[in-house]
Structures are given as C-alpha cells and as structure tokens.
Protein backbone atom coordinates (compact mmCIF):
# COMPACT_ATOMS: atom_id res chain seq x y z
CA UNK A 1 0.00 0.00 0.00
CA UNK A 2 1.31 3.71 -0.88
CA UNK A 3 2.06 5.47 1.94
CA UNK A 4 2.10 8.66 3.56
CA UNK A 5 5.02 10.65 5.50
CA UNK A 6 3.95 13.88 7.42
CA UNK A 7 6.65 16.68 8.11
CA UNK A 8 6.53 20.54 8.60
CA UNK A 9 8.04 22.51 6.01
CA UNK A 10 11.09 24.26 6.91
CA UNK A 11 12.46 27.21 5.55
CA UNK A 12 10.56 28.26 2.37
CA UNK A 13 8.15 31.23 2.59
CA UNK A 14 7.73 34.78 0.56
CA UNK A 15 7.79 34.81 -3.08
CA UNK A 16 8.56 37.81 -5.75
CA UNK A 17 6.68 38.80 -9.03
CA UNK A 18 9.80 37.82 -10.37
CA UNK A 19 8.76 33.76 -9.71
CA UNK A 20 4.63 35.00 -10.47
CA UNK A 21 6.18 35.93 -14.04
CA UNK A 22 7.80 32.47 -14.03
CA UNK A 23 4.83 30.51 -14.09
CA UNK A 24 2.65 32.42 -16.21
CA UNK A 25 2.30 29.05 -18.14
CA UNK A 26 1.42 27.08 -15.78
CA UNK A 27 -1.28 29.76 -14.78
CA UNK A 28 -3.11 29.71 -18.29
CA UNK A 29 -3.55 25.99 -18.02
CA UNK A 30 -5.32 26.79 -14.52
CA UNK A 31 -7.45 29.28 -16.57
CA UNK A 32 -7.97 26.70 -19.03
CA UNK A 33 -9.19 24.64 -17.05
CA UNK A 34 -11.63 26.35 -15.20
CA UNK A 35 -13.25 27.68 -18.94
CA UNK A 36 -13.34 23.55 -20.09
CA UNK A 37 -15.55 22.92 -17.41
CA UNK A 38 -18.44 20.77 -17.89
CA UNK A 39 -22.03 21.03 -15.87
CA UNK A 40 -21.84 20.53 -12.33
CA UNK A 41 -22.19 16.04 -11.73
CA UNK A 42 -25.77 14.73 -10.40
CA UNK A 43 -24.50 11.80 -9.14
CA UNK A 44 -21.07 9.54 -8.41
CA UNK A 45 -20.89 6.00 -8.34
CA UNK A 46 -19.59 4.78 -4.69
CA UNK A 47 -17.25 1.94 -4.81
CA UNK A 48 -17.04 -0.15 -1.29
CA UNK A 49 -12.94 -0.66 -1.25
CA UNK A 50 -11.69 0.66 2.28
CA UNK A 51 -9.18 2.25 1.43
CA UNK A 52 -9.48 4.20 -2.39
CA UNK A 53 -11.92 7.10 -2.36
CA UNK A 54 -15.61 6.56 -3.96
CA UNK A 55 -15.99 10.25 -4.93
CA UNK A 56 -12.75 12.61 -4.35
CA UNK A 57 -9.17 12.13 -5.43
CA UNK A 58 -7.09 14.04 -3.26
CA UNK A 59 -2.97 13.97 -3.50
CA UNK A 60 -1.03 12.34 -5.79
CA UNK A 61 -1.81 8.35 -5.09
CA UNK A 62 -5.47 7.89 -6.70
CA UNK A 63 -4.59 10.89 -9.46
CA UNK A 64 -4.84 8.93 -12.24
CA UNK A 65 -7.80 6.69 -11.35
CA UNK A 66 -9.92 6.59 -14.68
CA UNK A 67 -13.11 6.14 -12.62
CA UNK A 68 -12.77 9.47 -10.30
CA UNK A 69 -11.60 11.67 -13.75
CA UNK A 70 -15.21 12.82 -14.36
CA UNK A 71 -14.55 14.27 -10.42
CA UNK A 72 -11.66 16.57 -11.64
CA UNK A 73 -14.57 18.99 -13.04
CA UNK A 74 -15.73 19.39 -9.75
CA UNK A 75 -12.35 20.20 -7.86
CA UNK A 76 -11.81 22.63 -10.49
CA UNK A 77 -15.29 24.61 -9.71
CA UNK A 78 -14.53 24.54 -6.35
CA UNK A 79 -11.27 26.33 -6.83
CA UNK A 80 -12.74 28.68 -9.34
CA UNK A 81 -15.22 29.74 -6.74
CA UNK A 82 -12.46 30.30 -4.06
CA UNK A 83 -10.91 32.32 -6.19
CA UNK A 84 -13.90 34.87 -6.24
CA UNK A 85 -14.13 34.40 -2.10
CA UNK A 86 -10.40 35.27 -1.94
CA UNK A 87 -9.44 39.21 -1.55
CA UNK A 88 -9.87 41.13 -4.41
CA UNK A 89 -6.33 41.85 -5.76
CA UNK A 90 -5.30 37.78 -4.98
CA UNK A 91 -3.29 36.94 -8.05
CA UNK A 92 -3.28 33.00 -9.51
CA UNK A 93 0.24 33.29 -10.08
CA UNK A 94 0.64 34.72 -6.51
CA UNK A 95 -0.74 31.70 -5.75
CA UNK A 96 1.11 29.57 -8.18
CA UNK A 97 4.04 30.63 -7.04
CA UNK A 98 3.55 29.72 -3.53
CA UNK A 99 3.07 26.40 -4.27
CA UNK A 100 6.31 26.42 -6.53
CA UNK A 101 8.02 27.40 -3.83
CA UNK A 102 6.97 24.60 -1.27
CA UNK A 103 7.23 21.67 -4.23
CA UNK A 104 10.26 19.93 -2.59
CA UNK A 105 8.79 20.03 0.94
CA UNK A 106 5.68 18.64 -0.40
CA UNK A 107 6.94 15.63 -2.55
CA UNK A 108 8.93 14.99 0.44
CA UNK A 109 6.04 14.11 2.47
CA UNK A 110 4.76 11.42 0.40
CA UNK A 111 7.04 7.78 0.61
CA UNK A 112 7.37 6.87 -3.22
CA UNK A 113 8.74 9.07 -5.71
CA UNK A 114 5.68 11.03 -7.59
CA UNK A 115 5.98 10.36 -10.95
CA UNK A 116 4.48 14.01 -12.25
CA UNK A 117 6.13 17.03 -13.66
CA UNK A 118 6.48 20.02 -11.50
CA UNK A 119 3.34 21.94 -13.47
CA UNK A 120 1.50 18.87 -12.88
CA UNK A 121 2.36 18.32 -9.65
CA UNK A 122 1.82 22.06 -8.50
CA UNK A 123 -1.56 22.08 -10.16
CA UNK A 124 -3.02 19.34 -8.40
CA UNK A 125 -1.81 20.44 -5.11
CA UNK A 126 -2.93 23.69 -5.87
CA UNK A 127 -6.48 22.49 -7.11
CA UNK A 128 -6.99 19.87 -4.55
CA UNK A 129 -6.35 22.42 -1.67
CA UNK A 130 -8.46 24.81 -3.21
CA UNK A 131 -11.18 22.54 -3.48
CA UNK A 132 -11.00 21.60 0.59
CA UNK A 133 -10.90 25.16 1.75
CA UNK A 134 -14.15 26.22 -0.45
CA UNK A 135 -15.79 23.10 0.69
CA UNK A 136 -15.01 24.32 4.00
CA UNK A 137 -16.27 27.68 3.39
CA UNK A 138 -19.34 26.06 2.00
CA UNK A 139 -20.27 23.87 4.34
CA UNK A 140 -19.28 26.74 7.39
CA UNK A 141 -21.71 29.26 5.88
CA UNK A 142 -24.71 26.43 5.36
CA UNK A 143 -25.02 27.49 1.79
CA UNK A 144 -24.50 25.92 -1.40
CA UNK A 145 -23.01 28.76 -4.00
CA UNK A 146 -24.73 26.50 -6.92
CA UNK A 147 -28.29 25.30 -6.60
CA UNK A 148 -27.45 21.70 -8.44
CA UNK A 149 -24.20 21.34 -6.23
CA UNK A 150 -24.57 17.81 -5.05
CA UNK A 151 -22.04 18.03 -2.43
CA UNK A 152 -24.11 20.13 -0.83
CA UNK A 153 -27.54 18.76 -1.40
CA UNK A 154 -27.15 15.66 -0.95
CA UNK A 155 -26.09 14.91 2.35
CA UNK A 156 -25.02 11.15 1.58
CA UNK A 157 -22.59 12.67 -1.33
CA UNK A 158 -21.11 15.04 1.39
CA UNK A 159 -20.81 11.94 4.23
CA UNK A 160 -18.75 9.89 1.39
CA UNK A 161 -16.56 13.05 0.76
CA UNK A 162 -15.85 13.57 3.97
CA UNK A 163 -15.00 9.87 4.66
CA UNK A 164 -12.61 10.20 1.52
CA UNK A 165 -10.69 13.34 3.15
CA UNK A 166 -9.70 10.86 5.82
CA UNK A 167 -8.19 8.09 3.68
CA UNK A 168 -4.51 7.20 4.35
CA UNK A 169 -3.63 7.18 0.60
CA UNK A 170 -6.18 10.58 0.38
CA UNK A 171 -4.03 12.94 1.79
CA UNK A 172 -2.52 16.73 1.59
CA UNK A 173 -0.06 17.63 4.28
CA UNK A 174 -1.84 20.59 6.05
CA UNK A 175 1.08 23.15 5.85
CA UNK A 176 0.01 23.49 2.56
CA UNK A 177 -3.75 24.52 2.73
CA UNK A 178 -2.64 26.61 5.70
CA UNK A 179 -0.07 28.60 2.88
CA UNK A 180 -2.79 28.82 0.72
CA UNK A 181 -5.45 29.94 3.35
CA UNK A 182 -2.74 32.44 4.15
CA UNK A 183 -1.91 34.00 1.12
CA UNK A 184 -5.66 34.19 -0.11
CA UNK A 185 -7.01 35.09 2.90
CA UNK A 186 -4.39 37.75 4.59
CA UNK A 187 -6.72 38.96 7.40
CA UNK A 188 -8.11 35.77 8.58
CA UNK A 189 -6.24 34.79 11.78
CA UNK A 190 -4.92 31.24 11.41
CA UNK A 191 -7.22 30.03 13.98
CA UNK A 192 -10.36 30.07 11.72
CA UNK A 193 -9.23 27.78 9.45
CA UNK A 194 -8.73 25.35 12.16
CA UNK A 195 -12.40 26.29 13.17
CA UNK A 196 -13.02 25.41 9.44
CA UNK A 197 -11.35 22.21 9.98
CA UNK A 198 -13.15 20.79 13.20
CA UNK A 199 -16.20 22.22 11.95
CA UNK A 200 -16.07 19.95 8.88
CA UNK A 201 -15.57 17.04 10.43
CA UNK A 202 -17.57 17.62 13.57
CA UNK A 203 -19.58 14.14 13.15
CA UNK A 204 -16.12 12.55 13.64
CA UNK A 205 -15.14 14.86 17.09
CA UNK A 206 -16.88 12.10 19.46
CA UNK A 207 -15.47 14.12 22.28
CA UNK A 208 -16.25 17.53 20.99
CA UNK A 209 -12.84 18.94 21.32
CA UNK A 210 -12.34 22.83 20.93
CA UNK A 211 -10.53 24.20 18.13
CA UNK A 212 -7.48 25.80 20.08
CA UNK A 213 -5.44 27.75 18.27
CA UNK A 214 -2.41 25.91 19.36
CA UNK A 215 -3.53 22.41 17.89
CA UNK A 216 -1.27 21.23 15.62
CA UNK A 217 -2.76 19.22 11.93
CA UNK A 218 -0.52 16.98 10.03
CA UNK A 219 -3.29 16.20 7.55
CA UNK A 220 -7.20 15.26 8.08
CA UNK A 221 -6.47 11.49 9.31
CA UNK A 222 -4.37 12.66 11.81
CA UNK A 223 -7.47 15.05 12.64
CA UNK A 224 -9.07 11.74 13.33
CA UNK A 225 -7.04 10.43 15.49
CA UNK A 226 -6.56 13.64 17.55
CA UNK A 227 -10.39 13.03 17.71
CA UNK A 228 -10.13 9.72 19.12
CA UNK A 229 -7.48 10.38 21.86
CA UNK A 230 -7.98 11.53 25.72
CA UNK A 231 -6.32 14.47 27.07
CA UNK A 232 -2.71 14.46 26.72
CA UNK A 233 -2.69 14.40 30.31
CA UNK A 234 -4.49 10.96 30.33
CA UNK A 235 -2.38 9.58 27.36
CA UNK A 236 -1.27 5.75 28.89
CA UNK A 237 2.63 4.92 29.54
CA UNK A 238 3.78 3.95 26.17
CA UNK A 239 4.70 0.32 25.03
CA UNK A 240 3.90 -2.55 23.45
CA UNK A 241 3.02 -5.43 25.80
CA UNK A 242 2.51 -8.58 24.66
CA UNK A 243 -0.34 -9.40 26.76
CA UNK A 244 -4.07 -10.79 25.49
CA UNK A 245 -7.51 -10.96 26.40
CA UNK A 246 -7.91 -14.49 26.47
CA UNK A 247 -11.68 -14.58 26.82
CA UNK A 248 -14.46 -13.05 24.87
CA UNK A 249 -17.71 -10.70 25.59
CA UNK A 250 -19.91 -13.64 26.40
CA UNK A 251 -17.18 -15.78 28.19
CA UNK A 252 -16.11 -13.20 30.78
CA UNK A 253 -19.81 -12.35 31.09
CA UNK A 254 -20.78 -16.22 32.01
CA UNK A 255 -17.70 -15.59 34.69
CA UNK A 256 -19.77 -12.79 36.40
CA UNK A 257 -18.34 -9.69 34.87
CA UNK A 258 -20.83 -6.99 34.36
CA UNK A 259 -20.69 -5.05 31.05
CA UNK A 260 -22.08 -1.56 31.10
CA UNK A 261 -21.73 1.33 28.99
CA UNK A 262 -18.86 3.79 29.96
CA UNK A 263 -20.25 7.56 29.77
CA UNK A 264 -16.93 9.08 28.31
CA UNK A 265 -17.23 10.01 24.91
CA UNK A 266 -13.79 8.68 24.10
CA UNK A 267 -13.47 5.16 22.83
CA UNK A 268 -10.34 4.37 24.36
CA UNK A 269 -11.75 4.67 28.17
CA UNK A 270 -12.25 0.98 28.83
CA UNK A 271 -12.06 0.15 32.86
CA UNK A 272 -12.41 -2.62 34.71
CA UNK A 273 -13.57 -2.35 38.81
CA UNK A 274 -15.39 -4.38 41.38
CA UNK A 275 -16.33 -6.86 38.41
CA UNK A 276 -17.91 -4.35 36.20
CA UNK A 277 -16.33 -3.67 32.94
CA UNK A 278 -17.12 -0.19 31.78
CA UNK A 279 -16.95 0.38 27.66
CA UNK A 280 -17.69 3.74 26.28
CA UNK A 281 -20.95 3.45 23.35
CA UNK A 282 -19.27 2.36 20.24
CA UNK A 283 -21.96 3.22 17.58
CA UNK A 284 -21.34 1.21 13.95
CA UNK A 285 -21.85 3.03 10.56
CA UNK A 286 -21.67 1.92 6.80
CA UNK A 287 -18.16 4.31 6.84
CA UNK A 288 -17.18 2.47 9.72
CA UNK A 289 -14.80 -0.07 8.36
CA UNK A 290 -13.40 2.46 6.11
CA UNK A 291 -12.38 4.49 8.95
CA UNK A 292 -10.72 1.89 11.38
CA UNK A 293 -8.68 0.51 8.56
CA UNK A 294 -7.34 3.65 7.30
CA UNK A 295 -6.92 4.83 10.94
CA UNK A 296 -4.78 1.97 11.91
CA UNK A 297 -2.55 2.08 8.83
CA UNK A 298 -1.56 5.31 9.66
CA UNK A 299 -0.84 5.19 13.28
CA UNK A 300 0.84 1.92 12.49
CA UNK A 301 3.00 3.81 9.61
CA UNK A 302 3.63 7.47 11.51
CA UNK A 303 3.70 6.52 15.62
CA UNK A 304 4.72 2.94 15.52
CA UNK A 305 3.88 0.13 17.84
CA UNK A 306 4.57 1.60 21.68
CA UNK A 307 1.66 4.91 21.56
CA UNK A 308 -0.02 3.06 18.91
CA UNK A 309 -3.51 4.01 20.88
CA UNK A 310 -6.20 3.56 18.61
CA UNK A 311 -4.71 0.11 17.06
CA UNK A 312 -4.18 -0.87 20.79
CA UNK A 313 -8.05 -0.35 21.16
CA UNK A 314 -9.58 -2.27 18.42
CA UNK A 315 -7.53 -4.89 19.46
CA UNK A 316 -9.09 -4.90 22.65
CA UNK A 317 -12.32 -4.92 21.23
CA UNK A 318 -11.47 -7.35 18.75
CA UNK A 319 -10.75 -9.75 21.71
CA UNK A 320 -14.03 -9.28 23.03
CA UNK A 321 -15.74 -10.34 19.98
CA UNK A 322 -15.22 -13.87 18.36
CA UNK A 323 -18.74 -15.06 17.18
CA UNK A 324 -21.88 -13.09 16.42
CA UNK A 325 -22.91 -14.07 20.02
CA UNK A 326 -20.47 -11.63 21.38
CA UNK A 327 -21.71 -8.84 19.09
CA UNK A 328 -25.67 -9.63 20.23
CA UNK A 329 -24.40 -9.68 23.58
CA UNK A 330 -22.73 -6.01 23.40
CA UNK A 331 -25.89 -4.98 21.01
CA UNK A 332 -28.09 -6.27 23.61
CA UNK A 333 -26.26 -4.07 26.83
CA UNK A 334 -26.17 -1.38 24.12
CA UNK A 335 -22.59 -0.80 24.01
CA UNK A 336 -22.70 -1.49 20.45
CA UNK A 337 -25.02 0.18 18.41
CA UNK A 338 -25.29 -1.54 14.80
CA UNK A 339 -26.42 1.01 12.66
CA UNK A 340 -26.00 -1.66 9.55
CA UNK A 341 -28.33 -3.88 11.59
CA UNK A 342 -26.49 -7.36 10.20
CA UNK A 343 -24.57 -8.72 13.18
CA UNK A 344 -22.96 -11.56 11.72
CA UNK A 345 -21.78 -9.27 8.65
CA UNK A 346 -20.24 -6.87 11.90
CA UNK A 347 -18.98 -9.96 13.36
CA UNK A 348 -16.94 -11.10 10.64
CA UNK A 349 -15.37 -7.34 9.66
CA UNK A 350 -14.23 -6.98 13.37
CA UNK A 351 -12.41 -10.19 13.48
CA UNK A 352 -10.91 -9.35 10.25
CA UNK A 353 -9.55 -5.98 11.27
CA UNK A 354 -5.89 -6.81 11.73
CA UNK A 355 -5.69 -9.38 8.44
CA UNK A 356 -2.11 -9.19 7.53
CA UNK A 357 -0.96 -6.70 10.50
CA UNK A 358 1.23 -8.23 12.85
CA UNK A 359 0.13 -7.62 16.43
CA UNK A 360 1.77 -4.55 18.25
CA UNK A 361 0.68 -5.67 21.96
CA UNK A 362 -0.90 -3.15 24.06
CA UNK A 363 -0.10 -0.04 25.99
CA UNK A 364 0.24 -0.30 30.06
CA UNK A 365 -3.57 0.20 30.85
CA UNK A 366 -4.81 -2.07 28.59
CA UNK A 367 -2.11 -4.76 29.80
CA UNK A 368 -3.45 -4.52 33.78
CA UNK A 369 -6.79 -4.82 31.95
CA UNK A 370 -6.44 -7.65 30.38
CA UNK A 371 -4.40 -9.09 33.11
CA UNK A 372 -7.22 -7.99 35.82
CA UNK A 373 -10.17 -9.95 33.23
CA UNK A 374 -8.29 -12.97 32.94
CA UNK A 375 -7.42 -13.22 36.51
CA UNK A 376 -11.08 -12.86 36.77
CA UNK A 377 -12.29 -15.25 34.83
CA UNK A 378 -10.02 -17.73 36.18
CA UNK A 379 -11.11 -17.26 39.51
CA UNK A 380 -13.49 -20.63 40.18
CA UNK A 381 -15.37 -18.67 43.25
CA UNK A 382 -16.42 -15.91 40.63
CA UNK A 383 -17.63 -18.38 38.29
CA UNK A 384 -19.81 -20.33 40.47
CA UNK A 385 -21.77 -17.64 41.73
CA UNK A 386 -22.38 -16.02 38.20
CA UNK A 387 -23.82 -19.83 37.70
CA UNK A 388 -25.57 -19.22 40.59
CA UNK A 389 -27.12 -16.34 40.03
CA UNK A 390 -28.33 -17.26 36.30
CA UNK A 391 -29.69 -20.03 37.29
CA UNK A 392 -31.32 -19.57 40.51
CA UNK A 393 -32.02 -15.24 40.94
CA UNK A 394 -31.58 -14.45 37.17
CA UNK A 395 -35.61 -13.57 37.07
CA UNK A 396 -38.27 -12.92 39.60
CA UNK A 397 -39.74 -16.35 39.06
CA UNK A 398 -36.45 -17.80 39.27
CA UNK A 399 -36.19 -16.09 42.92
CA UNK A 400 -39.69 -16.86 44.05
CA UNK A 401 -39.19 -20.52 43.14
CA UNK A 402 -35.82 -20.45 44.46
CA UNK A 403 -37.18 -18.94 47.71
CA UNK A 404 -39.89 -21.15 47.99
CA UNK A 405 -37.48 -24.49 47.11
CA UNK A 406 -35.30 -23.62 50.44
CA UNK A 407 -38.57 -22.35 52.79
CA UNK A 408 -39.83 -25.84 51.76
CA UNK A 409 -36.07 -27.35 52.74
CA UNK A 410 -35.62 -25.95 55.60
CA UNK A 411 -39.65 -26.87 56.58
CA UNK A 412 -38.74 -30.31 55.98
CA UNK A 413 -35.27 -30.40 57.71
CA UNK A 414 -37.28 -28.75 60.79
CA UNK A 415 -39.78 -31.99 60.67
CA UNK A 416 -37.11 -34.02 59.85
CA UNK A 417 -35.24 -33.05 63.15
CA UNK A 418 -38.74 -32.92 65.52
CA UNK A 419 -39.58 -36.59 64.28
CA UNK A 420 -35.90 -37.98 65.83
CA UNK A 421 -36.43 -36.06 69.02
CA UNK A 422 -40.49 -37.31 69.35
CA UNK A 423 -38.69 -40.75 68.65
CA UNK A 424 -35.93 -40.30 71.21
C-alpha cells in the first residue's frame, strides 16, 4: 500500500513577481481549465474498497484513477469559486508561485517518488487544496453557492466526501492549505481555518474537542485520530506489551463480569472495577470499516507500535468479539449500536480488522486490563456464583421458586429433626 510521510516545512516562505512571471504558463492551463468545465455532476458511483476514495481524489496516489476523472470537473469549480471568495487583488500566479516554492517540501512528504512534472504536480496540489478550503467555506456558511451542487444537497454525497478526506492514501499535508489559506485570505487569523477544519468534520469529534489555536494538523487522518485520543494528560505509559484478552464478551460475562456502557465520549476509556467492565458506546456506521482501517494504517505507519492508541483499542475490542454471540451480547447491553443492523456481517469485519498486521501488543492500561479480566475469569469462586445467580435469581420467578425451594427445605429439615427427638 502507498504510503504517507507527514513533516513541517522548513524554511521556504515569501515569493517575488519575479517567480509570479515564471509561471505564467502554468497559470493559463489553470485558466484553461476552469473555462473547459463541464455542468456541475448529479451523481457519483460509490465503490465499497476501504481504502481508495468513492468520490474525491485528493494527493497524488489515486490521481490517475480513470473512474474518479469525471470528479476533476468538480475540484476545479470549487477552486474557481475560491478564487472569487479570496481578496480582491489575490493573483493566480501569486498563488502559483507559492506552491512552486513549497514543491520539494511537499513531494517529500509522500514515501514513493511522484511520478508528475512540476506543473503537474503544482496544479493538483494547488487544485486539490483549493477545493477543501471552499468546501469548508461552504459547508461553514450552510449554503451551497450553486443550486445543483450535489455536495451540498445531498447529504449522503457530502458523508462519502468527507470519509474520503480521511483516507490514508487521500491525503494533503496541512502546511500546505494553511499557505494557501494564508496567502488568499491575509486577514483571517490562522485560527479560523482550524475552526473550518473541526467544523467539517464535527460528526467525527466524538469528544467535541475545541478548536485551540495551538492544535497542531498533520493532515485530516491525523485530525481523526486527535479526535479519538484523551487528554494528553491521560495519554497511557507507552509500550507494546505482549499481553491478550484471552476470553471473549460472552465468556467473561458467564464468569460474572458486568458489562455496562462507559459515559466518556472517548473510545479508548475501557475500565475494569469491582467486576464491572465499563466500555464507552461504540456506535457502527456503513463508513465504519473504512475508517478503522485507514486509521490503523496510519498510526501503524507514523507513531509505531509503543503509543499506537487507537490500534491498541480495536484490538481490545477485537478480543471481546469472536462469534456473532459476542456482538448480540454487546448490542443487547447497548454498548454497540449496529447502525448496519447485520450482526454476523459486523462480526466477521471486526475479526478481520488486523488481516495481515502483525500484532503490536498493548499499551500499560490495557495490559493490567487484560491481566485484571483474565485473573477474573479464572477465579473458580467468581464463576460459580455467576452460575448461581443465572440459574437460581436471574428472574423474579427464578427467585420466588428459588425462595420457595429452600422455605420448603428448611420446613422439611425442621420436621425431619422434631420426628428424631419425638422418637428419642
């Protein structure tokens, strides 16, 4: 799989009309472009592969993909239009030039040589990063700018795009939309396109983090992640223990642990105490897959195994699942919510999460946790009296009866014992 590197650019900013005369080429095919545009699209086709986009090619890695050209169009008008948001005397070759300027930082950023010239290259960069901010702006104001703009319109289209902005292989580093935000839009403190950002993707901030000035974007799946994580401050001791769950959902359940929903927003706060196991509401969409796979790829590829967080997760919960029963169980204590509504479809994509990844182990609070369950479950007193209790107090008939069984017992034993003494 094509890969991604992230790194901040270092040490190439300003430009001179000298380098805007440069390019004045490369700024008539722009122009070009945006007068060979065709109506606005009605309607993509979505393809189901996890990790190529279904509507939006962004980057160099799915550029060439024959079945997102008709897209192109649409990029294009986006750009156009941000052109026309941008301040009045904003130049294209200003802007052409920027992007010139940053080529070698950005070509760094991406693992495999990119086999496109340098007009090519800058115009897609420049087009693709021009499209996100206007789709920002767009989505920010609650308007659409065209009245057949089906990113707009159609909320499903704009669900898929956003899922595409957070592919692995879908990516811009964010150093350069922030140039470009900066050069078109000189008054605008740096903080609002962050707002832009979260904004966005808001259905993906689970924990509703703020936009602080001071947070720091590599590129939209890294967004993600940021979403997913707890407070720095609550960030577990790094590693990579080589400790497992060695019991499922239903298993450690039938050993009298309690599973109950956790109410922090953030995935990763799984606890264990007193024999409850506490796990946060982990709610399953049709981009769902998509999103885990391309998540774990990356954190895999840019952090590595020891703070590996959100891989160390799903392999938590992947523990906890091994047949559908374990995924009715956590549907039925509605820590799972199953949005698709096929279980044993769910079932089988969980336990094929990590296909072909070798495991990482876990960070430092998921190893006592997993040490703590299967101490647990080992425990022969623990699993008697969950027996106990489902069999004997697991209803209110079950108690009655059970009630009555031992009054009736003990009235007997009582009978039992007067009869010897009448007899002695």
């Amino acid at each position: 799989m094509e890969q991604l590197e992230s790194e901040e650019i270092q040490g190439e900013a300003g430009h001179s009309s000298e380098n805007e005369n440069q390019h004045e080429g490369l700024v008539n095919e722009i122009i070009a472009m945006f007068e060979r545009l065709e109506p606005p699209l009605s309607s993509v086709l979505v393809n189901e592969e996890a990790y190529t986009p279904q509507v939006i090619s962004i980057g160099p890695f799915h550029y060439n993909s024959t079945r997102l050209q008709p897209k192109k169009n649409h990029k294009v008008r986006y750009f156009k239009s941000l052109m026309h948001r941008a301040k009045p005397e904003i130049h294209l070759k200003t802007l052409v030039s920027s992007i010139k300027l940053m080529e070698g930082s950005i070509r760094r950023c991406y693992s495999e040589t990119i086999q496109l010239s340098s007009n090519d290259f800058v115009k897609m960069i420049l087009v693709d990063a021009g499209f996100i901010l206007e789709l920002f702006f767009r989505k920010f104001e609650r308007k659409c700018g065209e009245s057949d703009d089906p990113l707009l319109v159609e909320g499903w289209m704009l669900s898929t795009v956003w899922r595409d902005l957070v592919l692995f292989e879908n990516q811009l580093p964010f150093f350069v939309i922030e140039k470009l935000f900066q050069v078109a839009f000189p008054f605008k403190p740096g903080s609002y396109l962050i707002e832009l950002a979260f904004h966005f993707f808001r259905e993906l901030n689970f924990q509703n983090k703020s936009p602080l000035s001071n947070v720091k974007i590599k590129h939209f799946i890294d967004l993600f992640r940021t979403f997913m994580l707890p407070p720095s401050d609550r960030l577990p001791e790094a590693g990579n223990y080589k400790v497992k769950l060695l019991y499922s959902a239903t298993q450690l359940n039938e050993a009298g642990v309690k599973l109950k929903v956790s109410p922090s927003k953030c995935l990763l706060d799984l606890k264990f105490t007193n024999g409850v196991l506490e796990i946060p509401q982990f709610p399953i969409y049709d981009t769902t897959e998509a999103l885990i796979r391309n998540v774990i790829a990356f954190e895999l590829y840019h952090y590595g195994e020891s703070i590996a967080y959100i891989t160390h997760y799903y392999y938590m919960f992947h523990s906890l699942i091994n047949t559908t029963k374990d995924m009715d169980l956590l549907c039925d204590k509605e820590i799972v919510v199953n949005y698709q509504g096929d279980n044993n479809a769910m079932t089988s994509i969980v336990n094929n999460l990590h296909t072909n990844i070798i495991w990482v182990g876990l960070n430092s609070d998921y190893c006592h946790l997993c040490e703590n369950l299967n101490v647990f479950y080992k425990d022969h007193w623990h699993r008697w009296k969950a027996m106990l209790m489902h069999d004997y107090f697991s209803t209110p008939w079950r108690i009655a009866s059970t009630i009555a069984a031992a009054i009736l017992l003990v009235l007997t034993l009582i009978q039992t014992v007067s009869s010897i003494i009448q007899v002695a």
